[in-house]
Protein backbone atom coordinates (compact mmCIF):
# COMPACT_ATOMS: atom_id res chain seq x y z
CA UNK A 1 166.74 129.40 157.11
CA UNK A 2 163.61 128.90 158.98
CA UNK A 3 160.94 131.77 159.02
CA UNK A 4 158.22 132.92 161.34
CA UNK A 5 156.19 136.24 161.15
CA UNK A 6 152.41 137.32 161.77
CA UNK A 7 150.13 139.41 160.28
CA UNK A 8 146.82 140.82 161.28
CA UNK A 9 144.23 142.09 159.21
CA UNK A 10 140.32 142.66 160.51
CA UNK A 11 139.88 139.52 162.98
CA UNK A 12 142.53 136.99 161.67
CA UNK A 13 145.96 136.38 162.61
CA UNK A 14 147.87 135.20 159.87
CA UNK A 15 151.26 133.36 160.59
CA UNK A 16 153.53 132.88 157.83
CA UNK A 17 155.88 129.57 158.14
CA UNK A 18 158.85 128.97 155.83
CA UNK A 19 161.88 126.97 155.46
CA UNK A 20 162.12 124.03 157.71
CA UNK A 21 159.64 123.54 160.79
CA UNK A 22 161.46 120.94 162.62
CA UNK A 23 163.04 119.80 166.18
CA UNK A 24 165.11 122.85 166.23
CA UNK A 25 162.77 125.30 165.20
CA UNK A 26 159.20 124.03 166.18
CA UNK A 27 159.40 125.60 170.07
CA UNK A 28 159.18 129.07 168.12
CA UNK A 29 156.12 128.09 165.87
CA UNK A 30 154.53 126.87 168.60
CA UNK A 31 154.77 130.10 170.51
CA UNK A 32 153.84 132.10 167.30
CA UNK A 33 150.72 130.26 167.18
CA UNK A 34 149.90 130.31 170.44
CA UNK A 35 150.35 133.85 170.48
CA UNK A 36 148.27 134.25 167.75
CA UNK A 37 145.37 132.79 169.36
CA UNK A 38 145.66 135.64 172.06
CA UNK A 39 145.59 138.58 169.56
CA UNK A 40 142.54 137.46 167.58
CA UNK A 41 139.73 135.45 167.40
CA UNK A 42 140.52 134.21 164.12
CA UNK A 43 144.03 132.17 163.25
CA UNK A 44 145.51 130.62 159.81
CA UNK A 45 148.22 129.42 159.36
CA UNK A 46 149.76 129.85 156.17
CA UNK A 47 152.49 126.53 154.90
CA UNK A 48 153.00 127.53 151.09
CA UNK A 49 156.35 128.27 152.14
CA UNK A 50 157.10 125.25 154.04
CA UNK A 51 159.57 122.87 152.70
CA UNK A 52 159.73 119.98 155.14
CA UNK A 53 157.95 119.78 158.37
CA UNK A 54 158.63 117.02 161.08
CA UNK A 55 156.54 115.49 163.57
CA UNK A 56 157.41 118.46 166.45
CA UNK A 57 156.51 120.79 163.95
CA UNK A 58 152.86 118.92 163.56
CA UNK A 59 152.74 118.82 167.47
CA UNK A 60 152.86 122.65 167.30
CA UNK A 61 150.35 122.75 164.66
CA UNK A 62 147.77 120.26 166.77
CA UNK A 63 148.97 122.20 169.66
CA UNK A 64 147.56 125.50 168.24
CA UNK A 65 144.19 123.88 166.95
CA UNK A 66 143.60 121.90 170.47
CA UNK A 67 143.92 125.28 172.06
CA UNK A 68 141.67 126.99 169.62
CA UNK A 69 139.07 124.37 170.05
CA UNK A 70 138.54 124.76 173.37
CA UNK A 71 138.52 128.32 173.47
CA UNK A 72 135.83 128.16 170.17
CA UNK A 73 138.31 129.78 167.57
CA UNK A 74 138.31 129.56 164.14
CA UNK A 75 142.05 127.75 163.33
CA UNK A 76 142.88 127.28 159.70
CA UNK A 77 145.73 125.80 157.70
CA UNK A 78 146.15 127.98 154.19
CA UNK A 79 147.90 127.64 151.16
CA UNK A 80 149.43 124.01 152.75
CA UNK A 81 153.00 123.52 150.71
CA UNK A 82 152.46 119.89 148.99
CA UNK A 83 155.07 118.57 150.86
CA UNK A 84 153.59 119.60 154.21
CA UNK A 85 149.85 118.05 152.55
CA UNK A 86 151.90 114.45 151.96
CA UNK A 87 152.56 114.85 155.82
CA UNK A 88 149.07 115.73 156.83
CA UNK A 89 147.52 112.71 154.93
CA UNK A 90 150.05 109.99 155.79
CA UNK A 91 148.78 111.10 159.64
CA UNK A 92 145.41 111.41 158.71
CA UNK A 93 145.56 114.72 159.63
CA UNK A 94 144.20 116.68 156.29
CA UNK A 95 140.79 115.25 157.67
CA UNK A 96 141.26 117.08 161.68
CA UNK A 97 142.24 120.50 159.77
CA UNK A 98 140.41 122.70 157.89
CA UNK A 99 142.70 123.56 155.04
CA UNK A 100 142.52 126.25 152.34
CA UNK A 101 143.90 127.07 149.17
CA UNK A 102 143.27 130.57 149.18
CA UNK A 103 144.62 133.86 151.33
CA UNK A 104 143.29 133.77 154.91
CA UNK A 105 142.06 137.18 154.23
């Protein structure tokens, strides 16, 4: 089962992914992380508990960090599950993020 949840502490936004972000799932990430970008000026996103993610599920991530961008937000991927990291680097992708090991907060 697929998970979605956000926490704010101070200035970040922290949204918590698990299970499997795919096809069927990746509309609600997106909108979790778009919220996010709303309620503060600071957004990770934390993948430790991601077990596969598909290419809608990166669209939703890129999605988020576009959006950020242009608005001059601070958009970070945390504690990136190795088998969303294999993902990230086979698109080249690891070097677009910033990712981090540690808590977002």
């Amino acid at each position: 089962m697929s998970q979605c949840e956000t926490h704010i502490v101070g200035d970040t936004a922290t949204v918590v992914l698990g299970g499997e972000v795919d096809l069927s799932w990746s509309t609600q990430v997106r909108r979790e992380v778009l919220d996010a970008l709303t309620r503060a000026p600071k957004v990770a996103i934390d993948l430790s508990r991601v077990s596969y993610i598909d290419s809608s599920g990166i669209a939703a991530l890129v999605e988020g960090f576009q959006n950020a961008r242009g608005k001059g937000q601070s958009f970070e991927l945390v504690r990136v599950s190795p088998t969303v990291l294999a993902v990230l680097k086979l698109a080249r992708l690891d070097r677009v993020f910033t990712l981090r090991t540690d808590d977002a907060t």
